[in-house]
N, C-alpha and C. Protein backbone atom coordinates (compact mmCIF):
# COMPACT_ATOMS: atom_id res chain seq x y z
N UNK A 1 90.04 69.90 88.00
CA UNK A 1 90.10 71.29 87.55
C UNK A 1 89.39 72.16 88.58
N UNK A 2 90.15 73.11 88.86
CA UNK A 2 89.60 73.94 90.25
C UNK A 2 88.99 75.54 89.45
N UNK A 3 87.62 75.46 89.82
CA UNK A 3 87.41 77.36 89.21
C UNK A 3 87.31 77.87 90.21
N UNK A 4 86.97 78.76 90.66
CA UNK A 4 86.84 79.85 91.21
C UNK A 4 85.88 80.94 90.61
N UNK A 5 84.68 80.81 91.37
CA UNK A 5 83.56 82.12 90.74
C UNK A 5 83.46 83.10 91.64
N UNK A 6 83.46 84.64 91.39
CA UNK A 6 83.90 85.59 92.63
C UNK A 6 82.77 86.46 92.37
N UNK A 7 81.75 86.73 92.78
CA UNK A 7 80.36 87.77 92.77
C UNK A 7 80.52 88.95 93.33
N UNK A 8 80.72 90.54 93.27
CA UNK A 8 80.30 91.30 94.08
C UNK A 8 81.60 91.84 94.04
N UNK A 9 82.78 91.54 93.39
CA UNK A 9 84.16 91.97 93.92
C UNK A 9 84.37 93.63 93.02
N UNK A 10 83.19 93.92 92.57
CA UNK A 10 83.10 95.19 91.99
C UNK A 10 82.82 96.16 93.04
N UNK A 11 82.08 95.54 94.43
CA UNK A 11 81.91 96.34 95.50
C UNK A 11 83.68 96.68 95.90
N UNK A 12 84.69 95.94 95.46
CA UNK A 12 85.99 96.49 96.34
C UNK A 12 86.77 97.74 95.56
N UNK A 13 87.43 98.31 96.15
CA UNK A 13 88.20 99.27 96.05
C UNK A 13 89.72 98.68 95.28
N UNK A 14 90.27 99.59 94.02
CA UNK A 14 91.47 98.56 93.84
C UNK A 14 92.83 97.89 94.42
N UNK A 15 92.89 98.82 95.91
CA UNK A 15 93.75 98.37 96.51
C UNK A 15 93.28 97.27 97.19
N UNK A 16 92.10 96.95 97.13
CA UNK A 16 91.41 95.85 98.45
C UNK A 16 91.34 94.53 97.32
N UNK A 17 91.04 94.47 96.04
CA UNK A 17 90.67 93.74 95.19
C UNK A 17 92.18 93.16 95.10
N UNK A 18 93.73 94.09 94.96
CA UNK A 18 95.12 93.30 95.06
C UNK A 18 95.00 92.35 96.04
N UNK A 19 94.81 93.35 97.74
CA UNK A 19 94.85 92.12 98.58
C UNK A 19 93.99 91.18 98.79
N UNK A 20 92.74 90.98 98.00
CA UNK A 20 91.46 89.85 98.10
C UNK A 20 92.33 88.66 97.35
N UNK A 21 92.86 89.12 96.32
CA UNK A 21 93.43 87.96 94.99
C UNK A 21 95.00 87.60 95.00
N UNK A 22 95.29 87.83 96.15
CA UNK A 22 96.34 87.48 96.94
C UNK A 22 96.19 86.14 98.11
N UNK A 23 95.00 86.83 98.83
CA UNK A 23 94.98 85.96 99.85
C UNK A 23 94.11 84.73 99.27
N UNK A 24 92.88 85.41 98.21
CA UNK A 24 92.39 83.86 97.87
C UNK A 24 93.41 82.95 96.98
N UNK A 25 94.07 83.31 96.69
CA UNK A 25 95.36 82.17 95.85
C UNK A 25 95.81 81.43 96.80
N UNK A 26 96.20 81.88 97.95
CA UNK A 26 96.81 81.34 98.81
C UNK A 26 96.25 80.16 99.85
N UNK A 27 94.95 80.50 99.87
CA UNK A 27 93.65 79.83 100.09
C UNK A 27 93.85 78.59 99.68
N UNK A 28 93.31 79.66 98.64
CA UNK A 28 92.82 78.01 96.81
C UNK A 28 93.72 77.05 97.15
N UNK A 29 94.90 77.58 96.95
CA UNK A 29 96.12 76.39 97.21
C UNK A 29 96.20 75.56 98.17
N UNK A 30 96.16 76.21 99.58
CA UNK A 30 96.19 75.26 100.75
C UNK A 30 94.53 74.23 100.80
N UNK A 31 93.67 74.38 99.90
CA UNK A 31 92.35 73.87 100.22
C UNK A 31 92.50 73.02 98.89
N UNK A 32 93.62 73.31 97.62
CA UNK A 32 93.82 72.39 97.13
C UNK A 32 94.49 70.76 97.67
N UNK A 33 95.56 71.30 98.38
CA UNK A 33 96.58 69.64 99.02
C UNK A 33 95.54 69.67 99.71
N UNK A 34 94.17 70.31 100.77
CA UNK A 34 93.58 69.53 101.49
C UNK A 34 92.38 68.34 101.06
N UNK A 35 92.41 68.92 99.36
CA UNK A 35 91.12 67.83 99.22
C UNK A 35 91.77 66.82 98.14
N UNK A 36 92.36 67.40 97.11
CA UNK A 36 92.84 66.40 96.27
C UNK A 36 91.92 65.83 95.02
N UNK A 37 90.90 66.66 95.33
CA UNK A 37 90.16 66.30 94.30
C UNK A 37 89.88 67.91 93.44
N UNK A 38 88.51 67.54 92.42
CA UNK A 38 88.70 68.68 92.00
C UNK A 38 87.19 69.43 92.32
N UNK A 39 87.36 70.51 92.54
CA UNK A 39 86.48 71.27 93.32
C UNK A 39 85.73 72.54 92.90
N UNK A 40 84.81 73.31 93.17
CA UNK A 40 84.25 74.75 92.67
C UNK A 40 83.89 75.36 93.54
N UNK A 41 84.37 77.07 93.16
CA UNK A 41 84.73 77.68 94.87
C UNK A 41 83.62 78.73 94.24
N UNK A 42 82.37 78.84 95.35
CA UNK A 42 81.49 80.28 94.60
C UNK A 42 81.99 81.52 95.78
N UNK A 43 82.60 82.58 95.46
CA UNK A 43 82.44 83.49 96.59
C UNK A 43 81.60 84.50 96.26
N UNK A 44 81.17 85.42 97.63
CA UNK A 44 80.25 86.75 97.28
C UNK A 44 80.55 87.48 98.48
N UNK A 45 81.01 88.32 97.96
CA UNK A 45 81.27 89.14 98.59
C UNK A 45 80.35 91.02 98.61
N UNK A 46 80.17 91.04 99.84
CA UNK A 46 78.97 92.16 100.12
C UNK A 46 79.70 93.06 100.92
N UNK A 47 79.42 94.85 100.50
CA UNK A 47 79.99 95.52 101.08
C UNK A 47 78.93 96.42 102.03
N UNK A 48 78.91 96.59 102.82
CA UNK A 48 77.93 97.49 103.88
C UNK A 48 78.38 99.07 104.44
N UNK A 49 78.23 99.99 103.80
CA UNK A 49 78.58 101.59 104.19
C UNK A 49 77.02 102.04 104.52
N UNK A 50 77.27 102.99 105.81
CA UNK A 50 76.18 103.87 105.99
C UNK A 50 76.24 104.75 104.95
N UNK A 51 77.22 105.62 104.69
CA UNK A 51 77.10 106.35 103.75
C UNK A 51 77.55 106.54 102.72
N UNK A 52 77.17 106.45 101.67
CA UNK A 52 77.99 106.44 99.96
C UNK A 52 78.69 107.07 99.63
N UNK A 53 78.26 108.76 100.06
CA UNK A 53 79.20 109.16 99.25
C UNK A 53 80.90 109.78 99.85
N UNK A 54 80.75 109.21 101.47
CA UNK A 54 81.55 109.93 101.90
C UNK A 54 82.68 108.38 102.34
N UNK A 55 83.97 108.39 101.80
CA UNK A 55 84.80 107.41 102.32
C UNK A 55 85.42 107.20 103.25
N UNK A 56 85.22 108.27 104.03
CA UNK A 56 86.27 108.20 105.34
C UNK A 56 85.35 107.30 106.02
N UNK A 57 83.76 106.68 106.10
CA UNK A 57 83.53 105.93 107.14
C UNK A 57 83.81 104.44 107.26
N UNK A 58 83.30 103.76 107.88
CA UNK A 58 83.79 102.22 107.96
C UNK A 58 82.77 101.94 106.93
N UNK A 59 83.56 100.60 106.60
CA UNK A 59 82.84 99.74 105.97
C UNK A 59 83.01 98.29 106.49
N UNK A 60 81.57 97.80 106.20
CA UNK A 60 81.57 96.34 106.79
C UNK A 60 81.51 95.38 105.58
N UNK A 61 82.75 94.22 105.74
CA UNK A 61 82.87 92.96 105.10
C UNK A 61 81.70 92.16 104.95
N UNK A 62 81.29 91.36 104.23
CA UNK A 62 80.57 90.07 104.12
C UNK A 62 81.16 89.20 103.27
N UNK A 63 82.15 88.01 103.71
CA UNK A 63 82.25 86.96 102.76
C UNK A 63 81.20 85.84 102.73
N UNK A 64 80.57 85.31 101.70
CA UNK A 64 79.94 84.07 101.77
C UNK A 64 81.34 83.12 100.95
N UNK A 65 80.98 82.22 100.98
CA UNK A 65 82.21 80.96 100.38
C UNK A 65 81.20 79.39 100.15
N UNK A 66 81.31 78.99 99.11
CA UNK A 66 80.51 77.66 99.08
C UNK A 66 81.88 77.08 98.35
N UNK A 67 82.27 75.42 99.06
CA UNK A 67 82.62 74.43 98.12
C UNK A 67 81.83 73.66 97.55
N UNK A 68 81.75 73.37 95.95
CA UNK A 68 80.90 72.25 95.63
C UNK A 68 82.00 71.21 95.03
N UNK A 69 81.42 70.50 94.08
CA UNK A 69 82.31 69.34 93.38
C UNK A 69 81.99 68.47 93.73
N UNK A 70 83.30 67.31 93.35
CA UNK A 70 83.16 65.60 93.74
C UNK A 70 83.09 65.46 95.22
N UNK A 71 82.53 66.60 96.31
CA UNK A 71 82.76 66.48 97.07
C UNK A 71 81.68 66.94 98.06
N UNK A 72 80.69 67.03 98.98
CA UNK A 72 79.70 66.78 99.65
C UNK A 72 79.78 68.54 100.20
N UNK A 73 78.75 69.41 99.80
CA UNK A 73 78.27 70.99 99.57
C UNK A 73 79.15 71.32 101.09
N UNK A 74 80.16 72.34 101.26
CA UNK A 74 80.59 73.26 102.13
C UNK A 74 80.01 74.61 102.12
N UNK A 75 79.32 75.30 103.32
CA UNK A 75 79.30 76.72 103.27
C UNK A 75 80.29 77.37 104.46
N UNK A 76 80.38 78.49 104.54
CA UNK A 76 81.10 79.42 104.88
C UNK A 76 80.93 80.62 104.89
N UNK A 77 80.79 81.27 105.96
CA UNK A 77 80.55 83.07 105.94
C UNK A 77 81.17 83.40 107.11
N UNK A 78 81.30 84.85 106.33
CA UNK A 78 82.08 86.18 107.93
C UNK A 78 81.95 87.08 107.57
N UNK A 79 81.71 87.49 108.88
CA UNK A 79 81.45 89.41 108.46
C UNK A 79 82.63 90.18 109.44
N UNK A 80 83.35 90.93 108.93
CA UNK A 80 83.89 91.83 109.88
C UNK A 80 83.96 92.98 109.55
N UNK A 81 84.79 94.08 110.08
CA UNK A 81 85.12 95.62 109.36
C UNK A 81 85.98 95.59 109.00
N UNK A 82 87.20 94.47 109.27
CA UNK A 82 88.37 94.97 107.94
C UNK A 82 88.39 93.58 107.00
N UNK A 83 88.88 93.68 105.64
CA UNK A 83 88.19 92.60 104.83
C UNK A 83 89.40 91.89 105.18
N UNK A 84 90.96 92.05 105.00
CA UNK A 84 91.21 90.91 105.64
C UNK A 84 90.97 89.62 106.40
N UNK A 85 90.35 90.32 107.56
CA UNK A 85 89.78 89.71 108.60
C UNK A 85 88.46 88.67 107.86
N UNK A 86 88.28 89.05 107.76
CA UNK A 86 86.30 88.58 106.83
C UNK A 86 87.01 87.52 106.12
N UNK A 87 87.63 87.53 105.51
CA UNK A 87 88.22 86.47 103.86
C UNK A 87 88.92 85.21 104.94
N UNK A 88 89.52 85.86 105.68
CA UNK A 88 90.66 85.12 106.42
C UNK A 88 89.72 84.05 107.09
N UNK A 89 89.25 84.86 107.65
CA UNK A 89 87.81 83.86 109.02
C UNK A 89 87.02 82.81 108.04
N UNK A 90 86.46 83.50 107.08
CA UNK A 90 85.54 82.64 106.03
C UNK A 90 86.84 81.12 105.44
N UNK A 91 87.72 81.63 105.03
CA UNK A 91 88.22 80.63 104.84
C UNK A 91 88.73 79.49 106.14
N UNK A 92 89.22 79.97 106.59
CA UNK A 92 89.51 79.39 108.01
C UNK A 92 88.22 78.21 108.36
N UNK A 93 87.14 78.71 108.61
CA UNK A 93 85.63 77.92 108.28
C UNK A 93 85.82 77.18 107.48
N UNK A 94 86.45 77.46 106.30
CA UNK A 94 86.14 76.17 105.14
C UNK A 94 86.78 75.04 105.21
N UNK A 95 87.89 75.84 105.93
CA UNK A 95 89.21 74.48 105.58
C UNK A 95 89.05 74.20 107.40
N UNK A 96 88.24 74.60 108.67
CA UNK A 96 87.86 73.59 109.19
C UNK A 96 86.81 72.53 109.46
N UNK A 97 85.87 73.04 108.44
CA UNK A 97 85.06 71.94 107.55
C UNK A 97 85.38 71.36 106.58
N UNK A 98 86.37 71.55 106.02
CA UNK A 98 86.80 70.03 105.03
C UNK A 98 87.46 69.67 106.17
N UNK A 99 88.28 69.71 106.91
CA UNK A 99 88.73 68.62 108.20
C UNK A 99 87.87 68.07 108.81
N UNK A 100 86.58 68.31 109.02
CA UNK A 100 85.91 68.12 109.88
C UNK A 100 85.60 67.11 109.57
N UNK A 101 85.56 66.85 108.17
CA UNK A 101 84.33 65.87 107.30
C UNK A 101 85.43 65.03 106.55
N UNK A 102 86.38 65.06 106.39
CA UNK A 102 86.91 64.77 105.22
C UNK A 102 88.25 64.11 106.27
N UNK A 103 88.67 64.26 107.45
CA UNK A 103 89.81 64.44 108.06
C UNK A 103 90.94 64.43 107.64
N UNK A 104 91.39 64.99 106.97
CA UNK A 104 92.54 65.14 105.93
C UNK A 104 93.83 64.90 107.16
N UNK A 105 93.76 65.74 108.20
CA UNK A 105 95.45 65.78 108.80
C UNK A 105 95.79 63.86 109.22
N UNK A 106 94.59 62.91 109.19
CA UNK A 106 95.21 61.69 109.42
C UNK A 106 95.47 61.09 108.35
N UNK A 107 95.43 61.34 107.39
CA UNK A 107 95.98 60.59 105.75
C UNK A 107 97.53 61.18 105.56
């Protein structure tokens, strides 16, 4: 049984929160066939603006990502300015640490 715990996703905006729960499905899934077992995904996500009240400026990403489970503690983080980027990278990290450890592409 796979959960998924998501911290902080109140920092996103609702168009950013569609594409966060898009791309982590897509994730989840591919990091599902990579482990095969069953797993618990903590994310946290942190948003960084100089200024509050004004939106036109940038904002900076922070994903953290932990795997736990039947399976030996993964972490994972990225920071960028567009969250795409941040989610994408953080995962990317995860699933080349379950290869790393786990070597899934020779099974």
């Amino acid at each position: 049984m796979e959960s998924v715990q998501i911290k902080g996703i109140e920092a996103l905006e609702v168009s950013e929160k569609k594409e966060f729960e898009v791309m982590l499905s897509k994730h989840v899934e591919k990091i599902k066939r990579m482990l095969n077992n069953d797993f618990f995904l903590k994310i946290a996500i942190k948003v960084y603006s100089r200024d509050k009240e004004n939106k036109l400026k940038r904002k900076k990403f922070s994903i953290d990502a932990e795997l736990t489970g039947e399976i030996p503690r993964i972490f994972a983080s990225a920071e960028e300015w567009d969250m795409n980027k941040s989610v994408h990278s953080a995962f990317q990290k995860l699933e080349h640490e379950i290869e790393h450890k786990f070597h899934v592409s020779d099974k």
